[in-house]
Protein backbone atom coordinates (compact mmCIF):
# COMPACT_ATOMS: atom_id res chain seq x y z
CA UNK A 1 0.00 0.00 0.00
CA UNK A 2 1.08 3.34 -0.86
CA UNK A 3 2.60 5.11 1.97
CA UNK A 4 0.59 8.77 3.18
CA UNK A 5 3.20 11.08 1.94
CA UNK A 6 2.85 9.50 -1.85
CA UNK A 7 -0.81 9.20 -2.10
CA UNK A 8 -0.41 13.12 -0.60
CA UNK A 9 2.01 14.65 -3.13
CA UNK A 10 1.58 15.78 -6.47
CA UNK A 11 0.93 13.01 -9.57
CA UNK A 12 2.36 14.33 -12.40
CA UNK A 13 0.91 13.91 -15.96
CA UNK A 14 2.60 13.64 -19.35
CA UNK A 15 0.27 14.91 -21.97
CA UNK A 16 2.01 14.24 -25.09
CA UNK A 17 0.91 15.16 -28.77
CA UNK A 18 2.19 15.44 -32.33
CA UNK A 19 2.81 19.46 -32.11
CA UNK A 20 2.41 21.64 -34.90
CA UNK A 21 4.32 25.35 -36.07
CA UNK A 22 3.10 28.24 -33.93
CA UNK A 23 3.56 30.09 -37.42
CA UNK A 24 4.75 30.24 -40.74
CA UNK A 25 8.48 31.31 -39.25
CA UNK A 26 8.64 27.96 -37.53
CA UNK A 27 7.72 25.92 -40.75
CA UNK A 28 10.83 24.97 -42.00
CA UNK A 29 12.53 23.89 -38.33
CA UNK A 30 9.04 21.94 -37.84
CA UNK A 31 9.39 20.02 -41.44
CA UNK A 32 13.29 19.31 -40.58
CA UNK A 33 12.69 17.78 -37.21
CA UNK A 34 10.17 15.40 -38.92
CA UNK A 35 12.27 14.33 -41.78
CA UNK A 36 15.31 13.85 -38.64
CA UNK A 37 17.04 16.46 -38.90
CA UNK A 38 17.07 16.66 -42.87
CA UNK A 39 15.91 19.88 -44.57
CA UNK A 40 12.88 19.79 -47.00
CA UNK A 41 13.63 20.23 -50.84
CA UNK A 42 12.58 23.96 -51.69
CA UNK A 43 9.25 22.13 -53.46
CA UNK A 44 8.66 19.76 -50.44
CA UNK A 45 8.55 22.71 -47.33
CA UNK A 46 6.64 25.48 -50.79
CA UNK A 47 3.86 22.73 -50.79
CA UNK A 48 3.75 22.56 -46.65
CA UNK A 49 3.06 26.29 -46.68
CA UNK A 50 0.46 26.22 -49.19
CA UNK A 51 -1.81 23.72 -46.71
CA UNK A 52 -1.25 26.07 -44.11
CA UNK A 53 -2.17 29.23 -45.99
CA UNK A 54 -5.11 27.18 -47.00
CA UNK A 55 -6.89 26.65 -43.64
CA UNK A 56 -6.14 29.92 -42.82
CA UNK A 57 -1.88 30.46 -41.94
CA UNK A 58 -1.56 28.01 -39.41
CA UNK A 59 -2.66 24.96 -37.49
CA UNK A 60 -5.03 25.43 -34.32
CA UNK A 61 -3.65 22.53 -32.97
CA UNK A 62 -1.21 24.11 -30.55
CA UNK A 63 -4.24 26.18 -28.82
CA UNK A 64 -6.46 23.58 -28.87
CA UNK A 65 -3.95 21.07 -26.77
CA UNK A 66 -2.96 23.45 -24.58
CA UNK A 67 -6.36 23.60 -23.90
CA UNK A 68 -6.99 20.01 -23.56
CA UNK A 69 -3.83 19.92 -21.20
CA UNK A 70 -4.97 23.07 -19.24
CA UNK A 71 -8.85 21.00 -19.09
CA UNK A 72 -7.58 17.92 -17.94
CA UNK A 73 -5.82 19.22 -15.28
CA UNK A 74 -8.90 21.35 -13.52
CA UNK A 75 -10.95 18.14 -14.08
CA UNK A 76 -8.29 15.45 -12.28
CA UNK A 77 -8.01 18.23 -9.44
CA UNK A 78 -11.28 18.57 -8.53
CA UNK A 79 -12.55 14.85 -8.94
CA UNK A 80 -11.45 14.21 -4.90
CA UNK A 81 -7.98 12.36 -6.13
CA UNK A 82 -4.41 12.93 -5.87
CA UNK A 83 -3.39 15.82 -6.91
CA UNK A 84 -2.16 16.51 -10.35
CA UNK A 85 -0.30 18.53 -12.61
CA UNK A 86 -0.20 18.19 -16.23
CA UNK A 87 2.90 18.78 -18.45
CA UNK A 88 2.21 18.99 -22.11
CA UNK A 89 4.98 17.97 -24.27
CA UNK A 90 5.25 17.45 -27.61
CA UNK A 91 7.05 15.00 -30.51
CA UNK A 92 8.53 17.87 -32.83
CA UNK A 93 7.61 21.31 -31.23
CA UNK A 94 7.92 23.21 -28.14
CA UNK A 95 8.18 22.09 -25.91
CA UNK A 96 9.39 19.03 -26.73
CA UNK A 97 8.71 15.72 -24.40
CA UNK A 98 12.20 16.08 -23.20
CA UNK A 99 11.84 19.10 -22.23
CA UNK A 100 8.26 18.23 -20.08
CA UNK A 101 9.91 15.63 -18.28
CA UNK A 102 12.85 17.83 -17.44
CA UNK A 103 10.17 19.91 -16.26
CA UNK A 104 8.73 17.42 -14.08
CA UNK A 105 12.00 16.46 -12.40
CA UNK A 106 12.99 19.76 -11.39
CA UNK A 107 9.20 20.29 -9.61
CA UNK A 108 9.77 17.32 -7.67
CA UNK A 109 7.17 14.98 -9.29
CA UNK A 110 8.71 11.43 -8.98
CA UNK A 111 5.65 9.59 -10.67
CA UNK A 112 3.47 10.58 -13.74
CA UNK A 113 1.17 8.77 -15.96
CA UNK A 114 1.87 9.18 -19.62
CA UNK A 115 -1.09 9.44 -22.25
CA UNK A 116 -0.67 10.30 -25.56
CA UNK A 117 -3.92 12.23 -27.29
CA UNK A 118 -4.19 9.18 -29.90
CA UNK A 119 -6.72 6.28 -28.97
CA UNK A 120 -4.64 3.56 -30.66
CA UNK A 121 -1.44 2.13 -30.29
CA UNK A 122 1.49 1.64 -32.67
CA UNK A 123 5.01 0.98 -31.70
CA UNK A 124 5.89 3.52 -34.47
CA UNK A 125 3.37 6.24 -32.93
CA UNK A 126 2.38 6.20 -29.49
CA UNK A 127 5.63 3.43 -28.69
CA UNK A 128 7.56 6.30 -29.67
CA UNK A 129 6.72 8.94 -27.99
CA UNK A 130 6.85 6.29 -25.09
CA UNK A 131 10.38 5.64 -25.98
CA UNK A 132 11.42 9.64 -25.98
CA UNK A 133 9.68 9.85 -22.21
CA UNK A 134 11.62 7.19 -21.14
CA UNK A 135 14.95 8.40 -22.10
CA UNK A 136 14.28 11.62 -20.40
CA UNK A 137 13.32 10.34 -16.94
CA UNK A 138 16.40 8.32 -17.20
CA UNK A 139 18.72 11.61 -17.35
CA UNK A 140 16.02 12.69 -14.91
CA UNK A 141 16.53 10.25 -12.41
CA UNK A 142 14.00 9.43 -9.99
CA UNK A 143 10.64 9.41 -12.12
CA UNK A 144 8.97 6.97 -12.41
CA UNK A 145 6.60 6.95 -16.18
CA UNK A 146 3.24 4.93 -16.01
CA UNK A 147 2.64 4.77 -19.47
CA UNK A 148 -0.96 4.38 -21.21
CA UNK A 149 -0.77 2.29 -24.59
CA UNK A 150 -4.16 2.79 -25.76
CA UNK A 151 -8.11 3.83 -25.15
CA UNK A 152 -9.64 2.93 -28.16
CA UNK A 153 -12.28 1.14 -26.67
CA UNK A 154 -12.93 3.56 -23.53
CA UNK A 155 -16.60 3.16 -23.35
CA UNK A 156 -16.35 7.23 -23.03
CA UNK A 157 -14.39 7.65 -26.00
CA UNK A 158 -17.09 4.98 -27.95
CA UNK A 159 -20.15 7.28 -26.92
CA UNK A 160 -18.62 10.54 -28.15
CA UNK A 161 -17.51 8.73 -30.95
CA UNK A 162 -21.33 7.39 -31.30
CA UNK A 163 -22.76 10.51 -30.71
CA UNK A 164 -20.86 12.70 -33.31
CA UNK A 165 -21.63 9.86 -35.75
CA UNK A 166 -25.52 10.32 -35.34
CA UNK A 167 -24.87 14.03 -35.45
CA UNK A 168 -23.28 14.13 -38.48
CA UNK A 169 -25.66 11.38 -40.45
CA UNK A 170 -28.20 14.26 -39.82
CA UNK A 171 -26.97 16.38 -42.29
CA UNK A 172 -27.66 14.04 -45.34
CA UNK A 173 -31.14 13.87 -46.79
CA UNK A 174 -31.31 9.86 -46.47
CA UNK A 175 -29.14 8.47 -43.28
CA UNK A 176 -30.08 4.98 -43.88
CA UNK A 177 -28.10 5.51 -47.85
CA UNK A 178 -24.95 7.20 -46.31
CA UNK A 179 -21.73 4.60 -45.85
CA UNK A 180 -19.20 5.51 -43.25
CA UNK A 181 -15.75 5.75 -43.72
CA UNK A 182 -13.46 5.34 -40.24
CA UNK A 183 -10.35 6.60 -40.70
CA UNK A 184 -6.92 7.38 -39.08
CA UNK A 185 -3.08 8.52 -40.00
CA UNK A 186 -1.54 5.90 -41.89
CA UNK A 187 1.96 4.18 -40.91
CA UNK A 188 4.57 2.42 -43.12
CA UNK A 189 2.51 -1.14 -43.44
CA UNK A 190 5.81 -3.18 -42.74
CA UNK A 191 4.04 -2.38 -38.86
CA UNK A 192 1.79 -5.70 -39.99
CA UNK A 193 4.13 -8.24 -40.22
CA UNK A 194 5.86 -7.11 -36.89
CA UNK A 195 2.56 -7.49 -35.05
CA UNK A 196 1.98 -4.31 -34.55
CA UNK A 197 -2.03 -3.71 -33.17
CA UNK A 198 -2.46 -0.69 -34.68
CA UNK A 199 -4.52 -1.61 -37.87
CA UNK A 200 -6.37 -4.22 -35.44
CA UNK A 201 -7.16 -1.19 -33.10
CA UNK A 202 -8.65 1.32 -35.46
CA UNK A 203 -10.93 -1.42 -36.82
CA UNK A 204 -12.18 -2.51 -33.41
CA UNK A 205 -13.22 1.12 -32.41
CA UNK A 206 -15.00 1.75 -36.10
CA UNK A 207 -16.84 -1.91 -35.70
CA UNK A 208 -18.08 -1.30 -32.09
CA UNK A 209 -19.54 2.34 -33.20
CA UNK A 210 -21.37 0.79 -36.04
CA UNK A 211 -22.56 -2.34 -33.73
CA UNK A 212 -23.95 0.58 -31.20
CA UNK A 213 -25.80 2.46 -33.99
CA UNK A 214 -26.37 -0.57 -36.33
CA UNK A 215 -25.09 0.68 -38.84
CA UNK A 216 -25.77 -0.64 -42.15
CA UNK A 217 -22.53 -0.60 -43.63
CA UNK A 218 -18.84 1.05 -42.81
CA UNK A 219 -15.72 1.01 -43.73
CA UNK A 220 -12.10 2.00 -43.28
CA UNK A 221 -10.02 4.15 -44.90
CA UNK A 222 -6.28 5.94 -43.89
CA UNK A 223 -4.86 8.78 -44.19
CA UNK A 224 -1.88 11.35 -45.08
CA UNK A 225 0.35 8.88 -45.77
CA UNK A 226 4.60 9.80 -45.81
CA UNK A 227 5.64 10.54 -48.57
CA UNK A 228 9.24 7.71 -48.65
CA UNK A 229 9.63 4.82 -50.36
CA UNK A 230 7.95 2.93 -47.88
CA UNK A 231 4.60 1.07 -48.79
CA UNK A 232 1.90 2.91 -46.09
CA UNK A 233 -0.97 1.09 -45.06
CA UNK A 234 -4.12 1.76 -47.00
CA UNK A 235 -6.22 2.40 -49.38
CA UNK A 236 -5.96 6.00 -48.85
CA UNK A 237 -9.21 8.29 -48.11
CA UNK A 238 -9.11 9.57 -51.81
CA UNK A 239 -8.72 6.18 -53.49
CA UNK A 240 -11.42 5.04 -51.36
CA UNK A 241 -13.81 7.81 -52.01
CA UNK A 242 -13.10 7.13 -56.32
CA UNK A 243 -14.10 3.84 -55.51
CA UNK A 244 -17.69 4.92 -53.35
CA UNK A 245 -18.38 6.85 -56.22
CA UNK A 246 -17.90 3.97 -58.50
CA UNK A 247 -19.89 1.35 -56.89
CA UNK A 248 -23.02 4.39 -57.03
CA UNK A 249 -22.48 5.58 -53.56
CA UNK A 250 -23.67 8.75 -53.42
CA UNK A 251 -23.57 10.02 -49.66
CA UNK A 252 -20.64 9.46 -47.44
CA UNK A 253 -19.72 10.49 -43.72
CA UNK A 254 -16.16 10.16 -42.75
CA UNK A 255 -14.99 9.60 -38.87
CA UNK A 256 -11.87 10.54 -38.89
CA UNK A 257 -11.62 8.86 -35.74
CA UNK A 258 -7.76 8.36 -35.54
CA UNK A 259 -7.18 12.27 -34.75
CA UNK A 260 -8.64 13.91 -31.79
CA UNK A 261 -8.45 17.18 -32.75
CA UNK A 262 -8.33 19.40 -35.55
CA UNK A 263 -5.23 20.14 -37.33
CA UNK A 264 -3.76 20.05 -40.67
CA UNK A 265 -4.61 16.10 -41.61
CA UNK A 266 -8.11 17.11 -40.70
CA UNK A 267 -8.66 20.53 -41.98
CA UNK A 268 -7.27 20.65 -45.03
CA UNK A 269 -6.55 16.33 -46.29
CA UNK A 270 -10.07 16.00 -45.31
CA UNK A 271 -11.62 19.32 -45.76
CA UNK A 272 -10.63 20.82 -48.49
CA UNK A 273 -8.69 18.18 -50.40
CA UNK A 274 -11.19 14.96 -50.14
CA UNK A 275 -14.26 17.37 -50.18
CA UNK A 276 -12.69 18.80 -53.59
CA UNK A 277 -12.58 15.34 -54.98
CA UNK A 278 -15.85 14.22 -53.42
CA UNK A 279 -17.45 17.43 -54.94
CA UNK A 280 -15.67 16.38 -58.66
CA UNK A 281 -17.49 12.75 -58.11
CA UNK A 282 -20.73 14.12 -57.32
CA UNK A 283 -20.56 12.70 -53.75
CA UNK A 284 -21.92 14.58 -50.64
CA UNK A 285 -19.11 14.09 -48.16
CA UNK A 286 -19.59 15.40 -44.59
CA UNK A 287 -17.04 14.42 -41.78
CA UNK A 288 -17.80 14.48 -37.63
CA UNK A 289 -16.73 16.91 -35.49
CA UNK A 290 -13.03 16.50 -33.77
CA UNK A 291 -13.27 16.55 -30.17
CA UNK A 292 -10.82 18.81 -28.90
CA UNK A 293 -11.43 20.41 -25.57
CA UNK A 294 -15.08 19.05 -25.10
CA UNK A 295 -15.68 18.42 -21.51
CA UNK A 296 -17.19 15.20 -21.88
CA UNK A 297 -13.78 14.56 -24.19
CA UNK A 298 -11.80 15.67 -21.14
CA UNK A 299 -13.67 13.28 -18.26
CA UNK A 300 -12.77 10.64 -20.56
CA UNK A 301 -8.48 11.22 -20.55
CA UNK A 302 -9.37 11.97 -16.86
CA UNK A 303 -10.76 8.46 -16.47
CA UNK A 304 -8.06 6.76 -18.32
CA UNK A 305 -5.50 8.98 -16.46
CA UNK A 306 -7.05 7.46 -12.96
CA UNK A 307 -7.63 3.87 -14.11
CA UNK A 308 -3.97 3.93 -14.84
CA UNK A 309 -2.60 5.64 -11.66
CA UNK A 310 -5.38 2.56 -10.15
CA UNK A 311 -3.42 -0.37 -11.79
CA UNK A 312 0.27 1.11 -10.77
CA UNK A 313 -0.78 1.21 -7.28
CA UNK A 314 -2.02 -2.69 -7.90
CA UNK A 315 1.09 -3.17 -8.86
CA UNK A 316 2.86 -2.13 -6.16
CA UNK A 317 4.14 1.04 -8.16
CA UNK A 318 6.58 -1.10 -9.29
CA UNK A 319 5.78 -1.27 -13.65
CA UNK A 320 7.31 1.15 -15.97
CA UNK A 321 6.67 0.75 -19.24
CA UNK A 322 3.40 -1.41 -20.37
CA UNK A 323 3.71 -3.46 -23.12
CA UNK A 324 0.81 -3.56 -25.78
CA UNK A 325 -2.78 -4.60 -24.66
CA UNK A 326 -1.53 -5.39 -20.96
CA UNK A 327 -2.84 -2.09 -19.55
CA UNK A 328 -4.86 0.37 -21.35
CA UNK A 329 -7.58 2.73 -21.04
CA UNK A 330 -10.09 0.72 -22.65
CA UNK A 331 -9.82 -0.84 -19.35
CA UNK A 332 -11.17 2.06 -16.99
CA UNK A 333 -14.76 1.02 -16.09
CA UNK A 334 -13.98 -2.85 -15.80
């Protein structure tokens, strides 16, 4: 059992997220950190720009995670629990994970719960970000990381999922005719072979939401696929929508269910590029609405923040990192 002076002091929390340029200045250093260091071609960082200029300059996504971070926070401290603060870092902008967990050292916190603001696991995505917490509470010394994999099936996250589905079918003319597409950021498919859950993941939140609202037909699609020599996992949102149109389908509604907030992948691949195609076929494409700050949104990364500080102290505060599918969110009201 937890001795008084833990369960009295300060939890911290590790939000972590993609990150995005706080403007067009920070562009270029943003597009080199992704590519490792390696500059963009003159055409490669020109075509980066022109999304941005096209949902308006820049990204929202930095404002709207603060304010998920800033959210979560209030709602773990005044549920009764620990205490909590949350640290937001992020994978290839200020501040950088590193830099949170730094952060965390120096204000004393000597156990925090990861959770990265993506419902499904990959070893290349949320492993990752994983990994790059774990080296810095190494240097830290004396932090302990409680990491959550995934929360794909949070019976939270399924509702909200369930209810921006319904609200969005509402906009066509026939709901019973419209197909849904569930979608999410696509990863180099060699993550199939290695076992990776990922794929496995994003198709067992799509088929529970279309089990809950019976659905007569879904299916999945990915997303803003890197552009290396890799073969990504697919078909891609565009190729799938050519094919819809095809087959006669007239009316589609795509869950982009993968992101949790809006940002470049959502507001302008989905937006403006897939509704520009969808338009071209003649197909009435309408998407649901990201989550981002919505309170019921935040309860739910509060509950899977507290079912995971629940199962370290079952433990014996003893785990570290948590392998695939041993402890996850999806877990929370079991």
């Amino acid at each position: 059992m937890a001795s008084q002076q833990t369960a009295q002091s300060t939890l911290g929390i590790l939000l972590m997220a993609y990150g995005t340029p706080r403007n067009l200045d920070e562009v270029e250093a943003y597009y080199t950190h992704i590519r490792h260091g390696r500059p963009p071609t003159e055409q490669q960082l020109a075509d980066l720009m022109r999304r941005y200029h096209a949902i308006g300059g820049i990204s929202p996504l930095n404002d709207i995670t603060a304010a998920e971070a800033r959210e979560l926070e209030a709602a773990l401290n005044r549920d009764g629990g620990r205490p909590c603060k949350v640290y937001l870092g992020m994978k290839h902008a200020h501040p950088f994970i590193a830099d949170a967990v730094a952060r965390m050292a120096a204000d004393g916190i000597t156990e925090a719960v990861t959770l990265v603001l993506a419902p499904h696991y990959s070893a290349m995505s949320v492993g990752q970000y994983q990994k790059n917490a774990d080296e810095a509470a190494t240097a830290a010394r004396g932090l302990t990381l409680w990491h959550v994999d995934s929360w794909h099936l949070h019976p939270k996250f399924l509702r909200l999922i369930e209810s921006r589905v319904q609200s969005a079918l509402a906009r066509f003319a026939n709901p019973d005719d419209v197909l849904v597409v569930f979608s999410a950021h696509s990863l180099p498919a060699r993550i199939i072979a290695a076992g990776d859950p990922y794929e496995r993941q994003l198709h067992e939140t799509g088929d529970a939401v279309a089990a809950a609202l019976h659905l007569p037909r879904h299916r999945f699609a990915w997303q803003s696929a890197g552009r290396t020599a890799d073969t990504w996992l697919g078909p891609d949102i565009l190729e799938v929508l050519r094919e819809l149109a095809a087959e006669g389908t007239k009316q589609v509604l795509l869950c982009p269910v993968g992101f949790v907030s809006d940002h470049l992948e959502v507001l302008y691949d989905v937006d403006i590029e897939a509704q520009a195609l969808a338009r071209e076929l003649g197909v009435q494409l309408e998407r649901t609405a990201s989550l981002n700050a919505d309170p019921a949104f935040i309860e739910t990364l509060r509950d899977v923040v507290r079912a995971r500080e629940v199962q370290a102290a079952a433990a014996g505060r003893t785990s570290d990192v948590v392998r695939p599918g041993s402890q996850t969110g999806d877990e929370a009201d079991a």
